[in-house]
C-alpha atoms as a PDB file:
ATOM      1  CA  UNK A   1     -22.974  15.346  31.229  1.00  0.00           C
ATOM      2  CA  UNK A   2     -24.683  12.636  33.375  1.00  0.00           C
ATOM      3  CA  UNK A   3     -25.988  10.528  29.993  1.00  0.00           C
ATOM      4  CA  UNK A   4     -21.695  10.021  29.023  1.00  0.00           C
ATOM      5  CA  UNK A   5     -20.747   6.359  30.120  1.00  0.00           C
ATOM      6  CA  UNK A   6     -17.211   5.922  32.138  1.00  0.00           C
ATOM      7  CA  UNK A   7     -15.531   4.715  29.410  1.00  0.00           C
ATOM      8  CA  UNK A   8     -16.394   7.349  27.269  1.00  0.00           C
ATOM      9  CA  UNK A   9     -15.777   9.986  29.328  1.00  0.00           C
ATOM     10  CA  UNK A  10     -11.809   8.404  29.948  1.00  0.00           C
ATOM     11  CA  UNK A  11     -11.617   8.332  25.900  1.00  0.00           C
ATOM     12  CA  UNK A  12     -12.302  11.789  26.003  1.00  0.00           C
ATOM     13  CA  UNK A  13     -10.342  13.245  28.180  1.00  0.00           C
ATOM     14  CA  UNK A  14      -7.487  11.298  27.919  1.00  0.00           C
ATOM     15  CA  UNK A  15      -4.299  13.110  27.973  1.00  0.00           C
ATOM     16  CA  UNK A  16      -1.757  13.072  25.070  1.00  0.00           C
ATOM     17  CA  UNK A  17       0.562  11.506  27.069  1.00  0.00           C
ATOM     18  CA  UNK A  18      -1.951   8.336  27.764  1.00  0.00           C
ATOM     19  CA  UNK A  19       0.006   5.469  26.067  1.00  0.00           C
ATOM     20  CA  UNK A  20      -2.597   2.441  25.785  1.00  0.00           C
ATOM     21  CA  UNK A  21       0.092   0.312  24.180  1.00  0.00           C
ATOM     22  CA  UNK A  22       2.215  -2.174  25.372  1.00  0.00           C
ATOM     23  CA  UNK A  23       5.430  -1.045  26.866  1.00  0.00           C
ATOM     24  CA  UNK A  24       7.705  -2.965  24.298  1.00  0.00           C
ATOM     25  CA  UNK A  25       6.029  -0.900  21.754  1.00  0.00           C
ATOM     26  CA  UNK A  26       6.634   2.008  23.203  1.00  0.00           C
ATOM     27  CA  UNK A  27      10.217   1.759  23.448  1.00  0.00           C
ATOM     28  CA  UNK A  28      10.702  -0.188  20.469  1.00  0.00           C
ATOM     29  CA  UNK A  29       9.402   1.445  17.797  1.00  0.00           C
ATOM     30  CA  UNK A  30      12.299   2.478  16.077  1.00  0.00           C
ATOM     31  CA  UNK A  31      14.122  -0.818  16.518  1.00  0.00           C
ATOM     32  CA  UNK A  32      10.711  -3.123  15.146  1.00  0.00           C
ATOM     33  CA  UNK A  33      10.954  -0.551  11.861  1.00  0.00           C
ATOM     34  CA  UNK A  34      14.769  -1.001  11.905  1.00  0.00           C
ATOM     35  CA  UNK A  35      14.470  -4.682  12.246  1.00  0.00           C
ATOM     36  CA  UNK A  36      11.684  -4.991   9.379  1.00  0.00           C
ATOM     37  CA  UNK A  37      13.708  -3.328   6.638  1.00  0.00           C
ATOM     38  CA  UNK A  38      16.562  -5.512   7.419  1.00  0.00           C
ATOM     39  CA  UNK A  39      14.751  -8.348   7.058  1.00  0.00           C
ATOM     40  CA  UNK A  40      12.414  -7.399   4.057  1.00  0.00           C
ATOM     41  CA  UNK A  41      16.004  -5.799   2.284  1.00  0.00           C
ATOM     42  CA  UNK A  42      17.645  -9.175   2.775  1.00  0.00           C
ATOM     43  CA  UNK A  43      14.705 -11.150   1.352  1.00  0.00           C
ATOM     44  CA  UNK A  44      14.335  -9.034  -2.045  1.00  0.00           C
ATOM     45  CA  UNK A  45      18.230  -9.577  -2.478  1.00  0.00           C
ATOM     46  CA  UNK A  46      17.705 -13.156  -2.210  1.00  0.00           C
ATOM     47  CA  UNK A  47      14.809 -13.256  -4.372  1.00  0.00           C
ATOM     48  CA  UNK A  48      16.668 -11.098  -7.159  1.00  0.00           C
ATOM     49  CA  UNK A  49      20.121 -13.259  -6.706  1.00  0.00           C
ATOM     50  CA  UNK A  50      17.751 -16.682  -7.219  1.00  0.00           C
ATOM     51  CA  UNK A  51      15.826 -15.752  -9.914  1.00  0.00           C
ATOM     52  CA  UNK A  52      19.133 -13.298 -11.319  1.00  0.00           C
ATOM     53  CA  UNK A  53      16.098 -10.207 -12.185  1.00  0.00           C
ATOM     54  CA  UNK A  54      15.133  -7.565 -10.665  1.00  0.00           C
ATOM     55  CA  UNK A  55      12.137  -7.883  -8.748  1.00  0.00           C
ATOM     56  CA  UNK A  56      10.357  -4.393  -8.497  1.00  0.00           C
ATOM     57  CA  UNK A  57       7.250  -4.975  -7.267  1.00  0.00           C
ATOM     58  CA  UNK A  58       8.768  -6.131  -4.292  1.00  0.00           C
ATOM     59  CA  UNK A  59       8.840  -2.363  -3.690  1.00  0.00           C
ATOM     60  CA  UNK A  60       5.336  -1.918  -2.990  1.00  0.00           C
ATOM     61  CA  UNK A  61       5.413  -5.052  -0.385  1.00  0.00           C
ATOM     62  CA  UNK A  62       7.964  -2.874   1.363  1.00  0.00           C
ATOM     63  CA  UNK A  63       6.057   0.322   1.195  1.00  0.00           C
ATOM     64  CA  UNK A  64       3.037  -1.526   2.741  1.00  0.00           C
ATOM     65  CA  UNK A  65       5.269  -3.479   5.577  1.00  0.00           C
ATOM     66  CA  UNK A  66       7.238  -0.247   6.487  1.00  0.00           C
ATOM     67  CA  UNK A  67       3.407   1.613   7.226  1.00  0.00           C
ATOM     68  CA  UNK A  68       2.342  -1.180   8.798  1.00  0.00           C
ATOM     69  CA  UNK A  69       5.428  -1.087  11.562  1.00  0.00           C
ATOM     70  CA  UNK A  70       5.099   2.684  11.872  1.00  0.00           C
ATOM     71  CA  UNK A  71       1.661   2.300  12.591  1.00  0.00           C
ATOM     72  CA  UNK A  72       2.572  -0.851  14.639  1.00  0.00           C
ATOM     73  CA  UNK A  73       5.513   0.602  16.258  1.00  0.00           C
ATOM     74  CA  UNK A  74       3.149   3.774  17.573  1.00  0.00           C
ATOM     75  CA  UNK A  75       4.700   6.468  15.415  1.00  0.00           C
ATOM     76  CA  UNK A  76       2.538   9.257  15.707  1.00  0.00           C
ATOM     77  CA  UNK A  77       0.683   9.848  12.495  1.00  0.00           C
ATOM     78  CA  UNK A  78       1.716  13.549  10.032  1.00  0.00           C
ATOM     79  CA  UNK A  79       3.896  14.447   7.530  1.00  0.00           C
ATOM     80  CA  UNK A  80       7.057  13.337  10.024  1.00  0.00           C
ATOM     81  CA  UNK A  81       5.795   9.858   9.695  1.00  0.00           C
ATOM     82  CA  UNK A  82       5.066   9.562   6.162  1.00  0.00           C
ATOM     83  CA  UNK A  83       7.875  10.951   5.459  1.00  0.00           C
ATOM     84  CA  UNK A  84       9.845   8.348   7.286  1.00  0.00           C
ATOM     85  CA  UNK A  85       8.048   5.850   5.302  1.00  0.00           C
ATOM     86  CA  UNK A  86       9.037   7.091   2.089  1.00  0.00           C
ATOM     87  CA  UNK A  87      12.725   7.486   3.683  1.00  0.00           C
ATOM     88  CA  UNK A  88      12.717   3.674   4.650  1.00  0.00           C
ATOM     89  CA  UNK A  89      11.008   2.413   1.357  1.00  0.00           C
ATOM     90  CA  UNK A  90      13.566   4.192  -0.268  1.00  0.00           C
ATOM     91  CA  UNK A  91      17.133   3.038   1.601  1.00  0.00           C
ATOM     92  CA  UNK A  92      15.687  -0.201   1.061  1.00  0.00           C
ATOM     93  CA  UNK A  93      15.139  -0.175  -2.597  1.00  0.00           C
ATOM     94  CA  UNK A  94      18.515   1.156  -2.969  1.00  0.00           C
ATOM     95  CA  UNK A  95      20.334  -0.961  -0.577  1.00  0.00           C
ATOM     96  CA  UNK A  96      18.553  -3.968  -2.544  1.00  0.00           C
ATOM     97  CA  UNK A  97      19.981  -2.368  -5.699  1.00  0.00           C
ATOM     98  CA  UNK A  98      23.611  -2.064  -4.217  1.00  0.00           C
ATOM     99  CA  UNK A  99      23.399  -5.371  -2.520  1.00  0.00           C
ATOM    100  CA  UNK A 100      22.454  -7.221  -5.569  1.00  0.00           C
ATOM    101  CA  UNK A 101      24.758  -5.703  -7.830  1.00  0.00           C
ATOM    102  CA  UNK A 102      27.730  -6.154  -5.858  1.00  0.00           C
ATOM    103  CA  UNK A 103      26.880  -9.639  -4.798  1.00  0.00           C
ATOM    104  CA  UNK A 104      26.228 -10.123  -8.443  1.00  0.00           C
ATOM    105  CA  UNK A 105      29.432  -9.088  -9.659  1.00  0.00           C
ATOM    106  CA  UNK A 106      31.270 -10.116  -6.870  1.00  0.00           C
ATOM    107  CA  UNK A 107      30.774 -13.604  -7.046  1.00  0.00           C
ATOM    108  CA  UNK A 108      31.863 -13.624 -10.541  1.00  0.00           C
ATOM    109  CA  UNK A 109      35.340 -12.061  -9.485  1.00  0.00           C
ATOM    110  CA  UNK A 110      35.540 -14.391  -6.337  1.00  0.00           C
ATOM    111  CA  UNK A 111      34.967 -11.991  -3.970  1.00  0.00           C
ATOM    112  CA  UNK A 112      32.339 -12.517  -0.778  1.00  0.00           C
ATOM    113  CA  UNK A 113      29.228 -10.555  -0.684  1.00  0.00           C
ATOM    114  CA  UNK A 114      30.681  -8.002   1.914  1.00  0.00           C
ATOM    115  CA  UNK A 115      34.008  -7.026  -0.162  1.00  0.00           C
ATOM    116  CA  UNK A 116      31.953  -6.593  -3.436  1.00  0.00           C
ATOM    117  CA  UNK A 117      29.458  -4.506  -1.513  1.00  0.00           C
ATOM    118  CA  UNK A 118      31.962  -1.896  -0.086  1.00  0.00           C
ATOM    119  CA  UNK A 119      34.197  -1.570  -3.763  1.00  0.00           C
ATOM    120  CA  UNK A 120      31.406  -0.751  -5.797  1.00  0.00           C
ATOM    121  CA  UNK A 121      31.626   2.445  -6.928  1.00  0.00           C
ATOM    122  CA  UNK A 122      28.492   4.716  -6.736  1.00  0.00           C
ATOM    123  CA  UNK A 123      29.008   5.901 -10.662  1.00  0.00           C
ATOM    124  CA  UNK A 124      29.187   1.976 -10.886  1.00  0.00           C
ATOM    125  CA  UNK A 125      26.021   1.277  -9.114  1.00  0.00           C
ATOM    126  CA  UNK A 126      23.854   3.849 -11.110  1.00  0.00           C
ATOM    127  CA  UNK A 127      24.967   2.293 -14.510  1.00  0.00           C
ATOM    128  CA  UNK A 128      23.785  -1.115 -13.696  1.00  0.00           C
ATOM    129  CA  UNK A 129      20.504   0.792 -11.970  1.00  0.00           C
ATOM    130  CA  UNK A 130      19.978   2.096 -15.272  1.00  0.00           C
ATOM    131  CA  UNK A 131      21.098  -0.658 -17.420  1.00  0.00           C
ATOM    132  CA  UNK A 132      19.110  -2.853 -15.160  1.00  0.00           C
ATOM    133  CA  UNK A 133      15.850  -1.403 -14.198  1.00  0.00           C
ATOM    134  CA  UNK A 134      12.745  -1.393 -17.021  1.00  0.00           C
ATOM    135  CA  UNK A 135       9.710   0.617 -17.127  1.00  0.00           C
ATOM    136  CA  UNK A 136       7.990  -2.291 -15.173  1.00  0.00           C
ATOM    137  CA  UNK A 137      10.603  -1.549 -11.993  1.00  0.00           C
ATOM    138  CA  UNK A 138      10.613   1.904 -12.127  1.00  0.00           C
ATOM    139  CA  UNK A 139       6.825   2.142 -12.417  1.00  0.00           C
ATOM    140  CA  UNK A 140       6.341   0.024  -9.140  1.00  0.00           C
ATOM    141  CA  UNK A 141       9.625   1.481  -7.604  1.00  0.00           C
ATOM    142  CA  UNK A 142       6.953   4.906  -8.117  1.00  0.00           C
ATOM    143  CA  UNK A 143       4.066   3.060  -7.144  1.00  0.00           C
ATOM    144  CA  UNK A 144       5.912   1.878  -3.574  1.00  0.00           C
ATOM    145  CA  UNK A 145       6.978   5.777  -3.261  1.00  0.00           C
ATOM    146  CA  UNK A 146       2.837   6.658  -3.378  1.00  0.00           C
ATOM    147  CA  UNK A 147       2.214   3.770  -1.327  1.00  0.00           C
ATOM    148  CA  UNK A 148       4.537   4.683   1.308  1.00  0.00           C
ATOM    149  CA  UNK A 149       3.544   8.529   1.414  1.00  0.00           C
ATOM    150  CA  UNK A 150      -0.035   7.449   1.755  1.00  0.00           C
ATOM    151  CA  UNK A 151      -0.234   4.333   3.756  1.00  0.00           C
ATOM    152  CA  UNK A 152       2.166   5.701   6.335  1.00  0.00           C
ATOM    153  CA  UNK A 153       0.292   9.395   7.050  1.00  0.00           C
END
């Protein structure tokens, strides 16, 4: 095939095991996607705990920032990864829920974040979920679940 160019011929034949990314992404994919639902669970608490709603659209901004770091973090794409997506879109949403009922509650029975957090019950926690959450929550809490299937294959 004398008409391929070099560069072409590299692309295609390039071994599975060729890693064109940086070597902090390679090792820290995990940790970046780790680090990112920290951050964006901490940011929707504060949000809900300012405003004192529920904020459920905030849902699909995580769905679309946990693809973005599996892409980002090198995750190879397939079911494996979009199914991590919905698993992190998910344990945030519900560690937003926990965290903002807790702190909720807690600071109205003097208690810090942390002690609330770890005495609220689960039966607890699902009341207020359902007490708490309207059609407009629970249609973008669906919405992020979509999002995060999709955007993260």
């Amino acid at each position: 095939m004398p008409s391929e160019k070099p560069s072409e011929r590299a692309v295609a034949g390039a071994s599975p095991t060729t890693d064109r990314r940086p070597p902090f992404l390679r090792l820290h994919g995990g940790p970046l996607l780790l680090l990112s639902m920290v951050a964006l669970t901490m940011a929707w608490v504060k949000v809900n705990l300012y405003t004192e709603s529920l904020h459920g659209w905030m849902a699909v901004v995580v769905a679309l920032d946990v693809a973005w770091m599996l892409r980002f973090g090198g995750w190879r794409p397939g079911i494996f990864r979009a199914l991590l997506g919905l698993g992190a879109t998910a344990l945030v949403a519900i560690a937003v829920q926990w965290l903002t009922f807790s702190s909720s509650i807690g600071s109205q029975l003097g208690m810090s974040s942390f002690e609330a957090a770890v005495r609220l019950g689960v039966h607890h926690a699902w009341t207020l979920a359902t007490l708490s959450n309207g059609p407009w929550d629970l249609g973008c809490l669906a919405l992020a679940a979509a999002i995060a299937l999709l955007a993260s294959r």
